[in-house]
Structure formats: C-alpha cells, structure tokens
C-alpha atoms as a PDB file:
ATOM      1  CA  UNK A   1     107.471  83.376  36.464  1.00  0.00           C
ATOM      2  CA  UNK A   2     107.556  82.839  40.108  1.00  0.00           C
ATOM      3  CA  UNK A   3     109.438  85.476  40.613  1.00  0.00           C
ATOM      4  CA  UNK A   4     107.423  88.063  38.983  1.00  0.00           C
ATOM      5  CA  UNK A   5     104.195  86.336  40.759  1.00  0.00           C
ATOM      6  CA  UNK A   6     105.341  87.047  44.165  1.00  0.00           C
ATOM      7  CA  UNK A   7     106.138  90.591  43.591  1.00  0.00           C
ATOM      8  CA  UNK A   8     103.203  91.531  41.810  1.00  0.00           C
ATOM      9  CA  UNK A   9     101.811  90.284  44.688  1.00  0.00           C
ATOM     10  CA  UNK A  10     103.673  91.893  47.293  1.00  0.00           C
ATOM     11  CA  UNK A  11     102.577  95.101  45.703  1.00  0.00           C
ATOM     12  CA  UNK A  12      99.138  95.790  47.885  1.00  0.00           C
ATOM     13  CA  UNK A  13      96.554  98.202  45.445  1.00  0.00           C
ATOM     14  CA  UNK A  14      93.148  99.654  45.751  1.00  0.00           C
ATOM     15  CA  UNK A  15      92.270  97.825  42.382  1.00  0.00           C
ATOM     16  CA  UNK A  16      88.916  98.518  42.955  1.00  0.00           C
ATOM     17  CA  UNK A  17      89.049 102.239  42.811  1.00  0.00           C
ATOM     18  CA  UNK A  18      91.103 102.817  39.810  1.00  0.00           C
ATOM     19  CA  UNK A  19      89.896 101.701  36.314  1.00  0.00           C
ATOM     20  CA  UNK A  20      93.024 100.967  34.528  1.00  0.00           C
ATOM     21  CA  UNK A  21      94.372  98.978  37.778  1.00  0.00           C
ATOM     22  CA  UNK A  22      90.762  96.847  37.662  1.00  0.00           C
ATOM     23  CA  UNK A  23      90.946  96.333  33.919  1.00  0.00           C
ATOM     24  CA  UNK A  24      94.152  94.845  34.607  1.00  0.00           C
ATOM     25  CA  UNK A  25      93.127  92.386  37.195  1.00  0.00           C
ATOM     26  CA  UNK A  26      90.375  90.991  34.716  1.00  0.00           C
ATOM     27  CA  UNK A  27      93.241  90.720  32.179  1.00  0.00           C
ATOM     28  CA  UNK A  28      95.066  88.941  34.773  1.00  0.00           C
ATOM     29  CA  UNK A  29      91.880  86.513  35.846  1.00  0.00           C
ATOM     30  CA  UNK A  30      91.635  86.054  31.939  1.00  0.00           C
ATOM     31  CA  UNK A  31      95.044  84.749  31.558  1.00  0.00           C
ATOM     32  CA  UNK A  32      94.900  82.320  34.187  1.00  0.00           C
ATOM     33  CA  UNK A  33      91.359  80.968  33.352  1.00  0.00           C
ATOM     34  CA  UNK A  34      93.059  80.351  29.841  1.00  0.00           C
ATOM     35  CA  UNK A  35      96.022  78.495  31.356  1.00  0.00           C
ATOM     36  CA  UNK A  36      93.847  76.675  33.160  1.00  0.00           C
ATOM     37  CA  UNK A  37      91.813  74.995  30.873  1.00  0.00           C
ATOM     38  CA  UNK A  38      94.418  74.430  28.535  1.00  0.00           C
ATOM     39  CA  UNK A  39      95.521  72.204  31.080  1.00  0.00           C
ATOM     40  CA  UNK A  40      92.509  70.837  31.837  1.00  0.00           C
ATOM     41  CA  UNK A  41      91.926  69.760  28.390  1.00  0.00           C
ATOM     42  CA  UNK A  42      95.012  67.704  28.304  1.00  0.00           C
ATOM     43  CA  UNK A  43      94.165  66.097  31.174  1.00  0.00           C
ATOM     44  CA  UNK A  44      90.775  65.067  29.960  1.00  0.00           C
ATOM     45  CA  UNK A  45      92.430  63.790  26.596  1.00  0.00           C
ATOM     46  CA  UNK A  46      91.070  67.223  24.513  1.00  0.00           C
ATOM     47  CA  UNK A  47      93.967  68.009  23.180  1.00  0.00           C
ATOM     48  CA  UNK A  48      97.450  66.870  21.838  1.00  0.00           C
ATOM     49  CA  UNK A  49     100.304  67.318  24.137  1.00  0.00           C
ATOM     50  CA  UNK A  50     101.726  70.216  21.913  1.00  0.00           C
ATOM     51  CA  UNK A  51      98.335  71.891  21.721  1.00  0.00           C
ATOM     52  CA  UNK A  52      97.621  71.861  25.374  1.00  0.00           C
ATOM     53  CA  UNK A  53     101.883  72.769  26.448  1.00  0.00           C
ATOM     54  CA  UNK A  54     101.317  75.914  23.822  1.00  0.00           C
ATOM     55  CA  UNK A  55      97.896  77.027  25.566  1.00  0.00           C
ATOM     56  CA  UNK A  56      99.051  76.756  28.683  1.00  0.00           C
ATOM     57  CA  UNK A  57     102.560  78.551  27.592  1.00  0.00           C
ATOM     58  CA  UNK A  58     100.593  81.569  26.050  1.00  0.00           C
ATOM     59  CA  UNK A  59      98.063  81.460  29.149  1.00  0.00           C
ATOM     60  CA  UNK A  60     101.492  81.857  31.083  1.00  0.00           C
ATOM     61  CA  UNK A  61     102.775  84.763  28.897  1.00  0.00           C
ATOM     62  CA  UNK A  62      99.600  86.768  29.150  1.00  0.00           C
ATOM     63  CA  UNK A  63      99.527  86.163  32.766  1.00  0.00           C
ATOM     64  CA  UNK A  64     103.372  87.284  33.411  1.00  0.00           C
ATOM     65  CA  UNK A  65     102.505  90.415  31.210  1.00  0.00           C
ATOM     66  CA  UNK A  66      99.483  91.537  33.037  1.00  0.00           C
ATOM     67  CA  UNK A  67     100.860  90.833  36.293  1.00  0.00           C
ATOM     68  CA  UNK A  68     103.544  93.286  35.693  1.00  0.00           C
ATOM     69  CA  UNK A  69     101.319  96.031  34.135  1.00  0.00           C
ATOM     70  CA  UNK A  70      99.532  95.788  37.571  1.00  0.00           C
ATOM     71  CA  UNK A  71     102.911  96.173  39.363  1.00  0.00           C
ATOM     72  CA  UNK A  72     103.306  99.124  37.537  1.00  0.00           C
ATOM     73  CA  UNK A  73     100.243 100.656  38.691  1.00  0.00           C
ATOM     74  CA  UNK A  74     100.626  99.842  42.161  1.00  0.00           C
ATOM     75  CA  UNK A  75     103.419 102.393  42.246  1.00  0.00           C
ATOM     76  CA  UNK A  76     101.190 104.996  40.886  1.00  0.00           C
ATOM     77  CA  UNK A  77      99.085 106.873  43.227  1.00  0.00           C
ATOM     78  CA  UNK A  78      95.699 106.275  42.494  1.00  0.00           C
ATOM     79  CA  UNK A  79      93.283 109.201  40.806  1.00  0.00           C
ATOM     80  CA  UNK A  80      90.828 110.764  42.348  1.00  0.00           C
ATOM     81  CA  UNK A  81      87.331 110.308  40.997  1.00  0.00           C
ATOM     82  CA  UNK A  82      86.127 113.531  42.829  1.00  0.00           C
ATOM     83  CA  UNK A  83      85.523 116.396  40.656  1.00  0.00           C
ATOM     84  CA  UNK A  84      87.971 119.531  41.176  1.00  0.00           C
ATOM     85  CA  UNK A  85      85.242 122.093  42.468  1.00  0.00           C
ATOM     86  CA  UNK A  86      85.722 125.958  40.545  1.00  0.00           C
ATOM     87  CA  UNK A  87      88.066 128.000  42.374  1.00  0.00           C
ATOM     88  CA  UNK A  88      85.280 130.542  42.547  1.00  0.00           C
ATOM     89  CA  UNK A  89      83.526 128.072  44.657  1.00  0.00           C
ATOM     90  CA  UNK A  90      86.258 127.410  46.933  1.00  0.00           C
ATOM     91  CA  UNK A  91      86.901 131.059  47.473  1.00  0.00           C
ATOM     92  CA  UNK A  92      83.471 131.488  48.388  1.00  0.00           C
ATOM     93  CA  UNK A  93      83.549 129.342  51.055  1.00  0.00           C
ATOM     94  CA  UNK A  94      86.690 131.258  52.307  1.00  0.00           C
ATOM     95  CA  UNK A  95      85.951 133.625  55.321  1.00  0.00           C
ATOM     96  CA  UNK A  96      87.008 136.897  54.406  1.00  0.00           C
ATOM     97  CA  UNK A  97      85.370 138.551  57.029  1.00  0.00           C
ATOM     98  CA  UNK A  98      88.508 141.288  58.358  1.00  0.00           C
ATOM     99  CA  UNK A  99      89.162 141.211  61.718  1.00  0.00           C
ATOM    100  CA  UNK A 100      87.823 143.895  64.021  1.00  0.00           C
ATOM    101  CA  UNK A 101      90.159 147.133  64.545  1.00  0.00           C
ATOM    102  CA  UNK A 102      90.867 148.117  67.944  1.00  0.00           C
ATOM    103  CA  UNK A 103      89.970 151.430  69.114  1.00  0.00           C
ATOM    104  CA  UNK A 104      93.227 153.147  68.054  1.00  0.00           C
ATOM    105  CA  UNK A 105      93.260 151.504  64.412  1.00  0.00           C
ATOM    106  CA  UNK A 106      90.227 152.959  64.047  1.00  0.00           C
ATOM    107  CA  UNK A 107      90.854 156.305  65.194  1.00  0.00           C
ATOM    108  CA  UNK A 108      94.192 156.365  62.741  1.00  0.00           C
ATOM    109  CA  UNK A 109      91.932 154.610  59.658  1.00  0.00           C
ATOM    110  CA  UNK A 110      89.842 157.995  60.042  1.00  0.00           C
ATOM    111  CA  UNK A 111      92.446 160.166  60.108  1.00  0.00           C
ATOM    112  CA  UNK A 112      93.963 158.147  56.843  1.00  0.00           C
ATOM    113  CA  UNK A 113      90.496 158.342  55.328  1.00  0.00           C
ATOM    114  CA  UNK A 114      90.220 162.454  55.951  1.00  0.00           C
ATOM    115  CA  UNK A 115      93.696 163.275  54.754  1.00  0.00           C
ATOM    116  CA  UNK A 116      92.780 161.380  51.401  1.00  0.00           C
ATOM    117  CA  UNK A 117      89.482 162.810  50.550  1.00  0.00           C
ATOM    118  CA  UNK A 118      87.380 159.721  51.492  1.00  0.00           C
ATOM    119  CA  UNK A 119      84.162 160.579  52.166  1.00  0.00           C
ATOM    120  CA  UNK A 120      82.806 157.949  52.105  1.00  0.00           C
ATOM    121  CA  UNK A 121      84.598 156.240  54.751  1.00  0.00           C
ATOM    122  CA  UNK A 122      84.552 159.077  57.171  1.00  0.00           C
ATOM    123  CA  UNK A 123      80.733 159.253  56.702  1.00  0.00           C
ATOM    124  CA  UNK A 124      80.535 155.378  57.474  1.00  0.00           C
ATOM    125  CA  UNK A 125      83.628 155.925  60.297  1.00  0.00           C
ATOM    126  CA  UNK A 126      81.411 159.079  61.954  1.00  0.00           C
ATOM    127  CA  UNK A 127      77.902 156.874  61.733  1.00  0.00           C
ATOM    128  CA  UNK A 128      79.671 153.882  63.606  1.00  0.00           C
ATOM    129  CA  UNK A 129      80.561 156.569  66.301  1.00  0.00           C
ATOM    130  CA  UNK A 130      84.454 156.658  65.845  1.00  0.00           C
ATOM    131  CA  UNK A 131      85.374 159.577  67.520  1.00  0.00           C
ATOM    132  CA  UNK A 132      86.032 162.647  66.182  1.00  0.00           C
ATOM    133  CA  UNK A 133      87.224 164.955  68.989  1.00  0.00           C
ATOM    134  CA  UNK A 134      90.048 162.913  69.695  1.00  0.00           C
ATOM    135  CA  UNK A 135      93.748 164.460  68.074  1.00  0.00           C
ATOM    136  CA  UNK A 136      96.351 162.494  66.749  1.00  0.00           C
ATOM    137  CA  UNK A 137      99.861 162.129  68.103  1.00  0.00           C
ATOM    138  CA  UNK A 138     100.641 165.491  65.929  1.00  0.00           C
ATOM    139  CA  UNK A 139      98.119 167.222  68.133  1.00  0.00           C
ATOM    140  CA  UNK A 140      95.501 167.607  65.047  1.00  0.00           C
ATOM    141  CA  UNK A 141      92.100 166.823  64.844  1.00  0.00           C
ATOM    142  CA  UNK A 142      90.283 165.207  62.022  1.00  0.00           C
ATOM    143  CA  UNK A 143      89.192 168.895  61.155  1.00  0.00           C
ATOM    144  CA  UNK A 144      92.382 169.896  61.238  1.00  0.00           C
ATOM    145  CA  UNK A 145      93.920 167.070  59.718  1.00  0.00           C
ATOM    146  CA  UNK A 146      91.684 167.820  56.816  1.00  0.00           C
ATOM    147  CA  UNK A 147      92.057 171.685  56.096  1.00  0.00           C
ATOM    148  CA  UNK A 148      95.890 170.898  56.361  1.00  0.00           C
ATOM    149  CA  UNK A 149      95.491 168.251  53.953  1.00  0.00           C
ATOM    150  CA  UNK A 150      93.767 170.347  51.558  1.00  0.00           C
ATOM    151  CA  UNK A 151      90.341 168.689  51.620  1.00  0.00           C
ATOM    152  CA  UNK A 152      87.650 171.179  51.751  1.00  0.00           C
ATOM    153  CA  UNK A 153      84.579 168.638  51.569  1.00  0.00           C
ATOM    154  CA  UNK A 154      85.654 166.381  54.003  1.00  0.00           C
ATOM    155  CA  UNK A 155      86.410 170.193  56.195  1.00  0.00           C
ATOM    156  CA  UNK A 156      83.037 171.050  56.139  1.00  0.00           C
ATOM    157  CA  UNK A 157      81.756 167.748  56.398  1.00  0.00           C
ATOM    158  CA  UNK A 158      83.458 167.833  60.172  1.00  0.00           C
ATOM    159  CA  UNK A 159      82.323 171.023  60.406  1.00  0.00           C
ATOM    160  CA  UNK A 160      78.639 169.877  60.792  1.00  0.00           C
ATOM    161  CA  UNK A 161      79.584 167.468  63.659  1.00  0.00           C
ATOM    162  CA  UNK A 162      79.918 170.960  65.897  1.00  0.00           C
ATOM    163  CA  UNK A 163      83.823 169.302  67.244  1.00  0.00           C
ATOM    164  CA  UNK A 164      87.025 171.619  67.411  1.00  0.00           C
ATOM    165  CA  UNK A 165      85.500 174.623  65.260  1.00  0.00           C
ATOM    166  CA  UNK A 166      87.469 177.001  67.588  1.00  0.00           C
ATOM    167  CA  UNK A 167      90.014 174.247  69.219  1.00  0.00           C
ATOM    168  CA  UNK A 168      94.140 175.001  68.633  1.00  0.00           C
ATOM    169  CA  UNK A 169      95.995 172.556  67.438  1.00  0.00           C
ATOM    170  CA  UNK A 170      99.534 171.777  69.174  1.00  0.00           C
ATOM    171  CA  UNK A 171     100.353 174.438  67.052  1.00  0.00           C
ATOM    172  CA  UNK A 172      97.456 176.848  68.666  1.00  0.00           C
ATOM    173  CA  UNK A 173      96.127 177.158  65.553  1.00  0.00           C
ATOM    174  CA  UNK A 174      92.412 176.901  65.141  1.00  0.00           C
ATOM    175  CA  UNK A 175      90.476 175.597  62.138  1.00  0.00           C
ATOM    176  CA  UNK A 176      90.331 179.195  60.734  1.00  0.00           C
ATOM    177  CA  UNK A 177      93.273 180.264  60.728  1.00  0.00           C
ATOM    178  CA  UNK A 178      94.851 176.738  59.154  1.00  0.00           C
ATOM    179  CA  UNK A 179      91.692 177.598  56.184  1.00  0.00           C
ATOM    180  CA  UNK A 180      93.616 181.004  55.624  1.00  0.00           C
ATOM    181  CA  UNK A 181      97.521 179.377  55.750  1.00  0.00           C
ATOM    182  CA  UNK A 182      96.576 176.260  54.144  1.00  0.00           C
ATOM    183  CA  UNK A 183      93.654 176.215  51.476  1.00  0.00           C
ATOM    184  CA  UNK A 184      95.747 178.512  48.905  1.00  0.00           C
ATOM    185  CA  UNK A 185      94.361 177.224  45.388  1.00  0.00           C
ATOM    186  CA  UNK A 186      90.943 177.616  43.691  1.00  0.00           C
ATOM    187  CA  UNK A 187      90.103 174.188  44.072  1.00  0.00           C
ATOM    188  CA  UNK A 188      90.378 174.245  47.774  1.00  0.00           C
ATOM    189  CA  UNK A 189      87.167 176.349  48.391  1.00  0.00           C
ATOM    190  CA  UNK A 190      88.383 178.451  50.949  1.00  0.00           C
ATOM    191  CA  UNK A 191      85.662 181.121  51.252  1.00  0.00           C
ATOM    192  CA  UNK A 192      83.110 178.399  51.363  1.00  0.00           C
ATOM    193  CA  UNK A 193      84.956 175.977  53.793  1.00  0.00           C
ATOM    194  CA  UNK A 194      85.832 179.938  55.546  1.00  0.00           C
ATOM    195  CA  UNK A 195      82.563 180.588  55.448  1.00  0.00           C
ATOM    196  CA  UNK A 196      81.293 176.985  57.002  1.00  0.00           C
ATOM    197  CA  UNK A 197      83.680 177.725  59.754  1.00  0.00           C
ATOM    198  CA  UNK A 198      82.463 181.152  60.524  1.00  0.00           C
ATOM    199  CA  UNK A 199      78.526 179.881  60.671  1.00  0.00           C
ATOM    200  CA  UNK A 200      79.160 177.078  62.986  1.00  0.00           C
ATOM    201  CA  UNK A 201      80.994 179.646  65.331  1.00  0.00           C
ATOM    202  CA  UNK A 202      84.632 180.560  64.465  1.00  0.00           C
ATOM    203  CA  UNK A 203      85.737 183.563  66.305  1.00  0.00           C
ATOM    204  CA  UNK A 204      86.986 185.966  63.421  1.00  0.00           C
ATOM    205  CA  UNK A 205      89.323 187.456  66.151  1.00  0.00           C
ATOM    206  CA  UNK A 206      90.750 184.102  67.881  1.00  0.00           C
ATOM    207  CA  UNK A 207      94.427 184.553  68.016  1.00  0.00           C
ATOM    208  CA  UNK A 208      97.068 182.109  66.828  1.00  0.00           C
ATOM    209  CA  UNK A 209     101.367 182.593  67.187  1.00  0.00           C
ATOM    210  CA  UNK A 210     100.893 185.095  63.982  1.00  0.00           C
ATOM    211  CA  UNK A 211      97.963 186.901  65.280  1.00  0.00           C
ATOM    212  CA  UNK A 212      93.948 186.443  63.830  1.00  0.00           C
ATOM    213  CA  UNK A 213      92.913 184.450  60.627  1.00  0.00           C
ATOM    214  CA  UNK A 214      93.415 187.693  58.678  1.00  0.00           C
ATOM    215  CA  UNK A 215      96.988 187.876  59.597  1.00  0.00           C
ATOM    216  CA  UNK A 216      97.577 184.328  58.088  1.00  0.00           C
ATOM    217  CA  UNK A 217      95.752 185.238  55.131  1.00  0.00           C
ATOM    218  CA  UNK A 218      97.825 188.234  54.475  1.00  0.00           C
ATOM    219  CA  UNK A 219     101.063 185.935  55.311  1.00  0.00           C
ATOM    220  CA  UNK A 220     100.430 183.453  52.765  1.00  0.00           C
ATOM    221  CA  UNK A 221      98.777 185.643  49.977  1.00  0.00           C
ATOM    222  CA  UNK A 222      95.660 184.353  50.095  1.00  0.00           C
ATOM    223  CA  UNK A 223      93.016 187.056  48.736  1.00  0.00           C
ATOM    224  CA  UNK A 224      90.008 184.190  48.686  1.00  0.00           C
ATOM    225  CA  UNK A 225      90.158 184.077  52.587  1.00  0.00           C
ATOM    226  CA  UNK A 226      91.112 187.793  52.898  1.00  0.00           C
ATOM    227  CA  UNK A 227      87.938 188.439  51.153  1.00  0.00           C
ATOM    228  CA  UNK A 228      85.826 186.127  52.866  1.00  0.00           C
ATOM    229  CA  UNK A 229      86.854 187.184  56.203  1.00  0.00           C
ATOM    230  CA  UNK A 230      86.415 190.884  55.746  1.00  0.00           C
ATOM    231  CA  UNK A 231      83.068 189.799  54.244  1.00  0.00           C
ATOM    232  CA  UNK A 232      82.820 188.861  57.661  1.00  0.00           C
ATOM    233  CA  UNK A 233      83.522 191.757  59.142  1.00  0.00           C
ATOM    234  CA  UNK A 234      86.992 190.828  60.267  1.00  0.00           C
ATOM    235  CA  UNK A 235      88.735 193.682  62.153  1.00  0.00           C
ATOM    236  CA  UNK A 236      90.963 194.586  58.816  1.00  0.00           C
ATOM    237  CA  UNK A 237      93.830 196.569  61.318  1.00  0.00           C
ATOM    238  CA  UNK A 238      93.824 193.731  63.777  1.00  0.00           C
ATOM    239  CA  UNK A 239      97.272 193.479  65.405  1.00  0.00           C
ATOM    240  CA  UNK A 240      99.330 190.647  66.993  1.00  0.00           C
ATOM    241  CA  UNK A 241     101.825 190.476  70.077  1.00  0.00           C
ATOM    242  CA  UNK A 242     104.361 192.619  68.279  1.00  0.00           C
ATOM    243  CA  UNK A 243     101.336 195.053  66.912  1.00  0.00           C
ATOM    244  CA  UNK A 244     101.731 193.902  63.166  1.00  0.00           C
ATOM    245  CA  UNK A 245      98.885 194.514  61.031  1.00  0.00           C
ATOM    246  CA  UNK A 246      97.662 192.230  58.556  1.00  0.00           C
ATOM    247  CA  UNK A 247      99.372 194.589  55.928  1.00  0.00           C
ATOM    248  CA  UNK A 248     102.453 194.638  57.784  1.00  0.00           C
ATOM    249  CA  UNK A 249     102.796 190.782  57.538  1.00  0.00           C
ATOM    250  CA  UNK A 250     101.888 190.640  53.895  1.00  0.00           C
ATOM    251  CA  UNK A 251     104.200 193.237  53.039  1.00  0.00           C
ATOM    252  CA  UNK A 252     107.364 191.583  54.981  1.00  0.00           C
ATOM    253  CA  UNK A 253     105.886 188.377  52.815  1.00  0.00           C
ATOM    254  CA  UNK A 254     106.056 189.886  49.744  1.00  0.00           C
ATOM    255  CA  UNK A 255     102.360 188.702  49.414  1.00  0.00           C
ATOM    256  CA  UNK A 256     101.848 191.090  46.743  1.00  0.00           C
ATOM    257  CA  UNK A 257      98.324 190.515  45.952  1.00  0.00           C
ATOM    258  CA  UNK A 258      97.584 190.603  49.675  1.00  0.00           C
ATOM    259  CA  UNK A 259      98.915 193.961  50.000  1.00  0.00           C
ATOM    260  CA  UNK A 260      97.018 194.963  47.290  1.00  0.00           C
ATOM    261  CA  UNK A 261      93.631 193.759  48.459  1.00  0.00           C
ATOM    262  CA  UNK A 262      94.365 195.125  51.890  1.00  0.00           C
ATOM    263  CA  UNK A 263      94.980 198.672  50.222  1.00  0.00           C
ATOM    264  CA  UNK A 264      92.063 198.846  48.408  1.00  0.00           C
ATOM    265  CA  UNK A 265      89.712 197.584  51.136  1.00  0.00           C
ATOM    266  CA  UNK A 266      91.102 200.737  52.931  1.00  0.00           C
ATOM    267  CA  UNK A 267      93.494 199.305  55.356  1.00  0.00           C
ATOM    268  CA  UNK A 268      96.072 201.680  57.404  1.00  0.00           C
ATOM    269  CA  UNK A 269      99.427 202.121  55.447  1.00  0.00           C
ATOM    270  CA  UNK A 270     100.781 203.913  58.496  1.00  0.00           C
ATOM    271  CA  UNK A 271      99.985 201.894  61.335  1.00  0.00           C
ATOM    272  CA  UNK A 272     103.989 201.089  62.750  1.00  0.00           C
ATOM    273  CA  UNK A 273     104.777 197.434  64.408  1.00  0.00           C
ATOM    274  CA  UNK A 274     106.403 197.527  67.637  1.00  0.00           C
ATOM    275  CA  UNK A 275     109.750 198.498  66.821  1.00  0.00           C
ATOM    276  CA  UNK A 276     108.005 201.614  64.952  1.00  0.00           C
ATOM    277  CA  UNK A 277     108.001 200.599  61.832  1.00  0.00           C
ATOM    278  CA  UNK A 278     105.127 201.445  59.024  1.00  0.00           C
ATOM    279  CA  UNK A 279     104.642 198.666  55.680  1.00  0.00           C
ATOM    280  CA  UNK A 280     106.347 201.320  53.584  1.00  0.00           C
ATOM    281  CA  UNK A 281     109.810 201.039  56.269  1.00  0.00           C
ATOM    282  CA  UNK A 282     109.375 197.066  55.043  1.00  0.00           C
ATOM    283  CA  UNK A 283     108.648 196.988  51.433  1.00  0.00           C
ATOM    284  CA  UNK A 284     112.170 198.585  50.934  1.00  0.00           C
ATOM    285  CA  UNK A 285     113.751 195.318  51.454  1.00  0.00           C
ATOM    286  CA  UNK A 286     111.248 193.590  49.902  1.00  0.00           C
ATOM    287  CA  UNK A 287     112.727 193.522  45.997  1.00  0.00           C
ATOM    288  CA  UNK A 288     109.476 191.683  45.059  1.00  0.00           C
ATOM    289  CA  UNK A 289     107.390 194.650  45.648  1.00  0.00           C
ATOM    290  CA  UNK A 290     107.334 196.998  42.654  1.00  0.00           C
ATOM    291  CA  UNK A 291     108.528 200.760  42.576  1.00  0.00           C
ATOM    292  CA  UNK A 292     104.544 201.687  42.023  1.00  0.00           C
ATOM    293  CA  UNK A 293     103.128 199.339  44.461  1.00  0.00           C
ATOM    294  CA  UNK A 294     106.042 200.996  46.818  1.00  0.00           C
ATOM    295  CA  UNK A 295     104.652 204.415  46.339  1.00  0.00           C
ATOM    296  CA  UNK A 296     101.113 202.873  47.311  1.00  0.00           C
ATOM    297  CA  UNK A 297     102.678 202.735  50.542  1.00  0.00           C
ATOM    298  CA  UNK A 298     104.122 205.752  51.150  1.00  0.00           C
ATOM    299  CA  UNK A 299     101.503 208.105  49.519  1.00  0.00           C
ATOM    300  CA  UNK A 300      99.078 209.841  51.111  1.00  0.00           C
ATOM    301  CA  UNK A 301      96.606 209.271  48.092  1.00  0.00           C
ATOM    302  CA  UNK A 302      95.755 205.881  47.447  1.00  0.00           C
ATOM    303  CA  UNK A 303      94.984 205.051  44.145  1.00  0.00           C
ATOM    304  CA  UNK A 304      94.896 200.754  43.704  1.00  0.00           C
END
C-alpha cells in the first residue's frame, strides 16, 4: 500500500483542470476520511476491534483503488476546455492577401490574360497602368499577342488604347496583316477587328515579308479580310518585292476561294511576278485548282 502511495504521488497532475482527475482526488479524500474515523472510533471505544480493523481495511482498499485511477490519469494529457473555433473562422483570420507582382510578372500576367480571352483582367491590368506598348520576349505586343491568339474582343479592345496599330512585330508584321493570316474562322470577326484596325489608322498598304495585308489574305484564303480590305479601298493589284499580286499568291496557295473573290472583284489575271510568270503559268501545278477555275485564268472573258 506504500508502495502504490508513493507513486501515485510521484505522479505530479493539474487535478484541478481536468474533471475526471478532480473527481478522483475527492474519491481519494473520501477514502481516507473513512479510514480515518474507523480508526478513530476504536480508539474512542465505538467500535469492536473487528468492526473498526474491517473499516479501516475497506477505507484502505478504496484508497489504494483511487490512488491508482489517479495514476492513471496523470499519464494522460489533460483536455482542453477551450472550444475548437469553426475552421471557417480560422481561415478568416488567415491573410490571403497575394503578394505584389513585380513589374515583369505583371507584364507576362497580361500577356497570359490576352492570349486567353480575359477581358476582364486586361481591362483591370490596362486601368492599373500595366503597360501595353511593351513586347514580349517573342517580339509581340499585347495586340499582337491577341490577333495571333485568335481573340478578336480583346484585339479591338487594345485597339482603343491607340499602341502598336501600325508597329511590326519581330516578324515585321503589323496588326493588319496578322488580322488577314491569322483570324481565319467566322467566329474570329475579322472584318470587324479589320475594320477597328483600319479606323484607328492601319495603313492598308504597310508592307510585311509577303507584301500588304491583301497579300496575306489571299495567302491564307481568307475572303472575310479580302472583302473588308477592298471595302477599304485596298490597292487590289498591289505587288511585293518579287512583284506578286495578291492573285498570284493565292493561286500558288491553292486558296481557291481567294482566287475566286479576287476574279470577280476584277483583279488582273495577267499581271506576271518577277520571273515573268502570270497566275494561269501557276495554277498548272496547282492540282487543287479545278480545270474551270483554270480556264478563269487563262480566258480573256471572265465569267465567275
């Protein structure tokens, strides 16, 4: 009994803060006030011998047992009282405030936002004064960035900031002539981002590698931007460094529908390149051009 006395007792615990530990200890008190006056009461002459040895043995008992239910505890860590707050709560006091970009992770989060439509952002990006004159390491800038990417809102939304309408890329292309290689479908809008282009100042006649905006159209069969730029009174027999035509390019493209738009907005079927050739000397090794279209070509009377 000793022995389980003294290491109850060696075993120090916060009694006080943990209910079933101070429960315990009043078990404990209990057991010993019961010992005790069994004692006492066969000292005063209370009791018989055997009545006062038994109380005092069962006072002993209860004592040994709750002194080793408090040993127990001690070697649990004692539970917290404080209520767990929400996690909601705890995130909320969380700063999730991002960090400020640098200069160049901005410019590059504005080029990410053009090239994936995001108006949004690019509004926000253009009204915090990010830059948008400055090109990329391709050599692009955000308005070029977007007509390549095929995102005619953002286009003309650059359009209206009056930066690069006429600047060439690494590539020397301008704006207008990557709207006639590059905005090919319906959904792209090409006349109207074409048309943007031209009212903010495009030069119709600026000259890229291929020749004008005309030339590209014709390249990459694109009768939306043919049309809009001979709307626009775009010089339809323009000619490049090796004196191709628009016609001549479409028809060593096999642009098919080009050549027919060009035709029937009366452009010249004889005009030769450099090396003297017409577009009817090309479409011969052009196996996508048909026998009839051919004859188009050659024939002094047009019919389209």
């Amino acid at each position: 009994m000793q022995a389980v006395h003294s290491e109850a007792v060696s075993n120090t615990v916060h009694w006080y803060s943990n209910p079933a530990t101070y429960g315990k200890v009043c078990l404990v008190a209990l057991a010993a006030l019961l010992a005790s006056a069994a004692v006492l009461a066969y000292l005063q002459g209370m009791g018989s011998l055997g009545i006062s040895l038994l109380g005092a043995e069962a006072g002993m008992a209860l004592l040994s047992t709750a002194l080793l239910s408090v040993s127990s505890c001690a070697q649990q860590p004692p539970q917290s009282t404080t209520k767990e707050r929400p996690v909601s709560q705890r995130l909320s006091q969380i700063d999730t405030t991002p960090a400020p970009r640098t200069a160049q992770e901005e410019q590059q989060f504005l080029f990410d936002a053009v090239a994936s439509g995001r108006e949004a952002h690019v509004v926000d990006m253009i009204s915090r004064g990010v830059p948008v004159d400055r090109p990329n390491r391709e050599g692009d800038l955000p308005l070029h960035r977007a007509i390549k990417s095929g995102q005619p809102e953002v286009a003309k939304l650059l359009v209206y900031q009056k930066v690069g309408i006429n600047q060439p890329n690494r590539d020397g292309l301008c704006p207008l002539h990557l709207a006639a290689k590059f905005l090919l479908s319906a959904q792209d809008s090409v006349e109207e981002v074409v048309q943007t282009l031209i009212d903010y100042g495009a030069q119709i006649e600026a000259r890229g590698p291929s020749g004008t905006a005309l030339h590209y159209a014709a390249m990459h069969d694109n009768v939306e931007a043919i049309t809009a730029l001979l709307a626009n009174h775009a010089e339809i027999d323009a000619t490049n460094t090796n004196n191709d035509t628009p016609l001549n390019l479409a028809v060593t493209n096999s642009a098919v529908n080009a050549i027919r738009t060009l035709l029937s907005e009366g452009a010249d079927r004889f005009k030769a390149d450099s090396s003297g050739h017409t577009p009817f000397y090309h479409s011969k090794a052009c196996y996508s051009i048909s026998a009839e279209l051919r004859k188009q070509l050659s024939s002094h009377q047009l019919t389209v």
